[in-house]
C-alpha atoms as a PDB file:
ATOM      1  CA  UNK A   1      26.806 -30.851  16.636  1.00  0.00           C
ATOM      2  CA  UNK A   2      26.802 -26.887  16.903  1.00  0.00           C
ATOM      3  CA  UNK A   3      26.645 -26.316  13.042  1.00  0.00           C
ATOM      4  CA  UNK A   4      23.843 -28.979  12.436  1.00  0.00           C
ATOM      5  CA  UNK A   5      21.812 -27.294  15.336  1.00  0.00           C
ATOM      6  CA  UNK A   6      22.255 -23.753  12.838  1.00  0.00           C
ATOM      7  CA  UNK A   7      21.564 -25.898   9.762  1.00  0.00           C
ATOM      8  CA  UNK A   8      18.425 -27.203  11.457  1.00  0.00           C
ATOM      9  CA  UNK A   9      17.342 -23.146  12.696  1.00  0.00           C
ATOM     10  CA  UNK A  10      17.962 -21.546   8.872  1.00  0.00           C
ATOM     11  CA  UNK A  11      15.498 -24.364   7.510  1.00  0.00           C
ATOM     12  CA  UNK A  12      12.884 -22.951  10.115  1.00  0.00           C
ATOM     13  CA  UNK A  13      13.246 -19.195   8.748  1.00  0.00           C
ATOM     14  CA  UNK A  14      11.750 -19.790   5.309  1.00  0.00           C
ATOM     15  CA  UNK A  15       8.595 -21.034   7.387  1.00  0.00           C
ATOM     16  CA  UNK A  16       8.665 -18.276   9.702  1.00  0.00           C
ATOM     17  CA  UNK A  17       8.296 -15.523   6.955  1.00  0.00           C
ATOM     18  CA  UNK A  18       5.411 -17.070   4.789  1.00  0.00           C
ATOM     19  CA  UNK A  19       3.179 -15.036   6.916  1.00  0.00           C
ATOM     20  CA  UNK A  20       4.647 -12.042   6.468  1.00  0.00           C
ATOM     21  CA  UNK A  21       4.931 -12.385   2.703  1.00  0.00           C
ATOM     22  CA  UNK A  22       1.183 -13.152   2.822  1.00  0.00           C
ATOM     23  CA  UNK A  23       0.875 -10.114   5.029  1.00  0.00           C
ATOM     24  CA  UNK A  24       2.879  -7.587   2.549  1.00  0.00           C
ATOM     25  CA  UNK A  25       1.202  -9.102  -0.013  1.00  0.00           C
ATOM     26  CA  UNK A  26      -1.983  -7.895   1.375  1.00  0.00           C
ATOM     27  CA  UNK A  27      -1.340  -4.649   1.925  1.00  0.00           C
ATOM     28  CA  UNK A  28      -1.213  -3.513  -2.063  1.00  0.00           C
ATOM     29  CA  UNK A  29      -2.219  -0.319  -2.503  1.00  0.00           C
ATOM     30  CA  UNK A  30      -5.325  -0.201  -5.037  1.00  0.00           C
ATOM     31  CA  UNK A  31      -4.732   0.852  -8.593  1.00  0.00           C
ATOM     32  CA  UNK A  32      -3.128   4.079  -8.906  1.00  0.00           C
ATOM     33  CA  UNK A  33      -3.025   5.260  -4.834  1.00  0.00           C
ATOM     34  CA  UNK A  34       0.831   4.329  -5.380  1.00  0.00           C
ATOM     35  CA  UNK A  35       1.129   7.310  -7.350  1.00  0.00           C
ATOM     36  CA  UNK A  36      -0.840   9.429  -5.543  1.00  0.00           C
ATOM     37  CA  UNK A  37       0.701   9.041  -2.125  1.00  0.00           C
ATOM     38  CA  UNK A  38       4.361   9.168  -3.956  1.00  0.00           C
ATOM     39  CA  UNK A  39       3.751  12.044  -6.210  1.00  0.00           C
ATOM     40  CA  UNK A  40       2.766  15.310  -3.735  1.00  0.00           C
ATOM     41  CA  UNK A  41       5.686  17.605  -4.320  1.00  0.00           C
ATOM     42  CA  UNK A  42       4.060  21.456  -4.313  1.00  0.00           C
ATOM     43  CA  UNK A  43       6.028  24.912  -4.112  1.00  0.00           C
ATOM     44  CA  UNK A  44       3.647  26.823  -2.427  1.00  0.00           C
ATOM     45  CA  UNK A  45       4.287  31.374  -2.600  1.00  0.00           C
ATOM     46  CA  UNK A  46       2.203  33.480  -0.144  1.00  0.00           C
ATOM     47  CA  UNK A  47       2.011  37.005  -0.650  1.00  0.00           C
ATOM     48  CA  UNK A  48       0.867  39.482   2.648  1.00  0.00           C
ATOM     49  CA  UNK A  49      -0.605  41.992   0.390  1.00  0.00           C
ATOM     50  CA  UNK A  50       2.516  44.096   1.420  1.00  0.00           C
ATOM     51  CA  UNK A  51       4.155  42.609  -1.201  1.00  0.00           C
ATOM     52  CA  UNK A  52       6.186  40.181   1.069  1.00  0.00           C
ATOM     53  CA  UNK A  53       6.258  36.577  -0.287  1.00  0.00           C
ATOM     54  CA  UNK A  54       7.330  33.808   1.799  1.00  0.00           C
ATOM     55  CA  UNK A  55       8.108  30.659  -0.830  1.00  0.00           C
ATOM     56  CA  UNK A  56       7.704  26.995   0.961  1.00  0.00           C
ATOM     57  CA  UNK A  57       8.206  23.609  -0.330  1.00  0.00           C
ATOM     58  CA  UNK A  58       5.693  20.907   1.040  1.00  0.00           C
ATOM     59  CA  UNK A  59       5.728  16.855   0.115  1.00  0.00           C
ATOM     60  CA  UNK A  60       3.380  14.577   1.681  1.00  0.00           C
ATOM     61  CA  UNK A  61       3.521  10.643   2.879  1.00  0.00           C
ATOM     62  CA  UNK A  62       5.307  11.269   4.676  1.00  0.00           C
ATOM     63  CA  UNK A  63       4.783  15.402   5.429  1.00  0.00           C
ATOM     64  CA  UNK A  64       7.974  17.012   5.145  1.00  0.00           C
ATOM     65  CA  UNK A  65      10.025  19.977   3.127  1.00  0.00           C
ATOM     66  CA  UNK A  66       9.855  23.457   4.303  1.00  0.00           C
ATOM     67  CA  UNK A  67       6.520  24.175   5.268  1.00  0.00           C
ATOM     68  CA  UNK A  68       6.159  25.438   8.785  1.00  0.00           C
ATOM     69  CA  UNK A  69       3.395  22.665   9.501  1.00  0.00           C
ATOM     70  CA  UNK A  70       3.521  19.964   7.092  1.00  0.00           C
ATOM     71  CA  UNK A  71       1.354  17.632   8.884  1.00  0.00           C
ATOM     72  CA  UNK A  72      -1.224  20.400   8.522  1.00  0.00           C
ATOM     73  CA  UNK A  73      -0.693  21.395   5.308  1.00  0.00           C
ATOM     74  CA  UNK A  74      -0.466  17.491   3.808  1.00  0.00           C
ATOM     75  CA  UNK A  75      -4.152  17.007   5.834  1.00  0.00           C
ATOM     76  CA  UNK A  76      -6.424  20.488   4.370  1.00  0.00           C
ATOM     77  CA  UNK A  77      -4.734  19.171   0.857  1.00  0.00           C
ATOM     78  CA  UNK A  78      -6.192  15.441   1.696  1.00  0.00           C
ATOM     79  CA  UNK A  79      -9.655  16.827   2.823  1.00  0.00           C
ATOM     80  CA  UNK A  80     -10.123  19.844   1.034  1.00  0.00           C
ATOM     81  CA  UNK A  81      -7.804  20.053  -2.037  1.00  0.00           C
ATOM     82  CA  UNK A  82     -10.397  18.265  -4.538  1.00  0.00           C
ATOM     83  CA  UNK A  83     -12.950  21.269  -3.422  1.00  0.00           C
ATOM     84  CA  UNK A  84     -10.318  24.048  -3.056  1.00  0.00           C
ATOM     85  CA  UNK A  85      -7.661  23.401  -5.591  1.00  0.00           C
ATOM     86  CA  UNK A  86      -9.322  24.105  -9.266  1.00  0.00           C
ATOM     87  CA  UNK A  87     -10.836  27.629 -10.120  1.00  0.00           C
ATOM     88  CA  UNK A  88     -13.490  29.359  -9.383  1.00  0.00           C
ATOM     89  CA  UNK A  89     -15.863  28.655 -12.813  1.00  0.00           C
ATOM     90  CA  UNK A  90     -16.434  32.453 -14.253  1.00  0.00           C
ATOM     91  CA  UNK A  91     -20.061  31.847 -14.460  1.00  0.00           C
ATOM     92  CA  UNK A  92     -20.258  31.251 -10.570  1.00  0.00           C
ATOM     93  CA  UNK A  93     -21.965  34.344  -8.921  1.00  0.00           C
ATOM     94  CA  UNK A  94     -19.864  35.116  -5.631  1.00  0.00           C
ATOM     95  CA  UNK A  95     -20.654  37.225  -2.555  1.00  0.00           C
ATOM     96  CA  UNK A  96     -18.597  40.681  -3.861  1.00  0.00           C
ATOM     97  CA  UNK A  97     -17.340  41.207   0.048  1.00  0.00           C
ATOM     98  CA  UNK A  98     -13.450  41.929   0.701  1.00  0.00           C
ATOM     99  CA  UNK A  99     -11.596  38.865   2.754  1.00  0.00           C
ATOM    100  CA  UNK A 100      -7.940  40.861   2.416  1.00  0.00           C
ATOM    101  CA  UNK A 101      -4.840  41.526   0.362  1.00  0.00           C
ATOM    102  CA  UNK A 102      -3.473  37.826   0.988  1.00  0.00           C
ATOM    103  CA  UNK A 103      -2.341  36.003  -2.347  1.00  0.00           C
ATOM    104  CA  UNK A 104      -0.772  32.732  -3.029  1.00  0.00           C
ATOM    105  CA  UNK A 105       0.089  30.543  -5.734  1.00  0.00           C
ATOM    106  CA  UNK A 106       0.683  26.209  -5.364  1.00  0.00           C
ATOM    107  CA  UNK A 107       2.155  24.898  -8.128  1.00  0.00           C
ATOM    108  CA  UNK A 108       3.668  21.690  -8.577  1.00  0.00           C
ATOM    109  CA  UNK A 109       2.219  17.934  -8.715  1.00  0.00           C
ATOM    110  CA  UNK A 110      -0.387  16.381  -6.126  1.00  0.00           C
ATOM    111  CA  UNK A 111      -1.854  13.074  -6.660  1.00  0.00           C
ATOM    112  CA  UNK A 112       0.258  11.893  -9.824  1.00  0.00           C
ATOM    113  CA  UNK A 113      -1.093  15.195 -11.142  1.00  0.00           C
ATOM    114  CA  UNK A 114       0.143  18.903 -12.337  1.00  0.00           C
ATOM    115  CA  UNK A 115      -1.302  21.682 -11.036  1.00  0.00           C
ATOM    116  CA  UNK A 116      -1.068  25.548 -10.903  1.00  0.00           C
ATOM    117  CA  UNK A 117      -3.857  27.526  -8.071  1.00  0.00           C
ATOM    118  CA  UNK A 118      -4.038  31.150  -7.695  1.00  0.00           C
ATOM    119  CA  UNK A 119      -5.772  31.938  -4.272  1.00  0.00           C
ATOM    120  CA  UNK A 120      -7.037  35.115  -3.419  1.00  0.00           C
ATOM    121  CA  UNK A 121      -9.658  37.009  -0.496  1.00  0.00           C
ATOM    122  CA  UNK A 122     -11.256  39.496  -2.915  1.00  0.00           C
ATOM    123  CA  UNK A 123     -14.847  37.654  -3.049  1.00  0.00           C
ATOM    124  CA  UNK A 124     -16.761  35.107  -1.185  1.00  0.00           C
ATOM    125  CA  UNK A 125     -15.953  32.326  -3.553  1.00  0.00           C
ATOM    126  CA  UNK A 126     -12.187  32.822  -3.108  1.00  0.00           C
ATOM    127  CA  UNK A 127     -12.095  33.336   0.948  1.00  0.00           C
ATOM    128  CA  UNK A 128     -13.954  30.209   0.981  1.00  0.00           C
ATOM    129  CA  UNK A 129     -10.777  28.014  -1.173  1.00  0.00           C
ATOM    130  CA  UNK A 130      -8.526  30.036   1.292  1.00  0.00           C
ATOM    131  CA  UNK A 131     -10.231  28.920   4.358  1.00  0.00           C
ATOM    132  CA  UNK A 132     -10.442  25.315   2.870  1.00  0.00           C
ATOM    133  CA  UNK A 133      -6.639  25.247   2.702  1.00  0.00           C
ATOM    134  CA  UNK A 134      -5.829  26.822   6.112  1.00  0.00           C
ATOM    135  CA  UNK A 135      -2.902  24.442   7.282  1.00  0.00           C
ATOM    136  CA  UNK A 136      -1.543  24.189   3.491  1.00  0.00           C
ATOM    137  CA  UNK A 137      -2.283  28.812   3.252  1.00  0.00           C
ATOM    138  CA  UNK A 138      -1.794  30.926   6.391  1.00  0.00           C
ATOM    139  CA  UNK A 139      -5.055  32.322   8.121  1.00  0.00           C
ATOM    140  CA  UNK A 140      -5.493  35.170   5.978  1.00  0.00           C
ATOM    141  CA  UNK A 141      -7.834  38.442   6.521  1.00  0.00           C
ATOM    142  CA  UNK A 142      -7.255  41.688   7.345  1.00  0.00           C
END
């Protein structure tokens, strides 16, 4: 009597879990977020202007490697990187005002993509990316 009572409870599982198939199922990412949210893997080497460099590692979804504030770092990349990542164009006239002696490079891959930024605070145009990536840079200035 016992094992027909278990026989009887396993054929109720199957049923049980339909929903949550159809739930999972829904949740898909859209076409190439996958590789986006699984692909943010960025060395990231800040320079004082003294000519100490402190080197971090920073992943995202979730935050984590050796960046003092991941969670901040993984969110100025998410609302500013677009914007702040790629180069100042040449052509781009830029306030010539002094922001400090801060550097930093980011190199690695962020959203399925390479990429290598230079950050600097010798002109308007480059404080500006640095601000944008407070959180991912230090607050820099001098």
């Amino acid at each position: 009597m016992r094992n027909q009572h278990l026989r009887r409870d396993r054929t109720a599982l199957p049923s049980l879990t339909q929903p949550w198939a159809a739930l999972a199922a829904a949740l898909v990412l859209p076409a190439g977020c996958a590789n986006q949210i699984a692909d943010t893997d960025l060395t990231n080497v800040v320079n004082d202007g003294s000519g100490s460099t402190v080197t971090w590692r920073l992943t995202c979804h979730p935050p984590g490697g050796t960046h003092p504030n991941p969670e901040a770092a993984c969110r100025a990349l998410e609302t500013n990187g677009a914007t702040a990542l790629p180069s100042v164009p040449g052509d781009k006239a830029c306030a010539q005002i002094y922001g400090g002696p801060e550097t930093a490079s980011i190199t690695g891959t962020w959203q399925g993509e390479q990429i290598m930024s230079s950050f600097a605070r010798n002109d308007g145009c480059q404080i500006n990316r640095w601000k944008l990536m407070e959180g991912l840079l230090p607050p820099g200035g001098s």
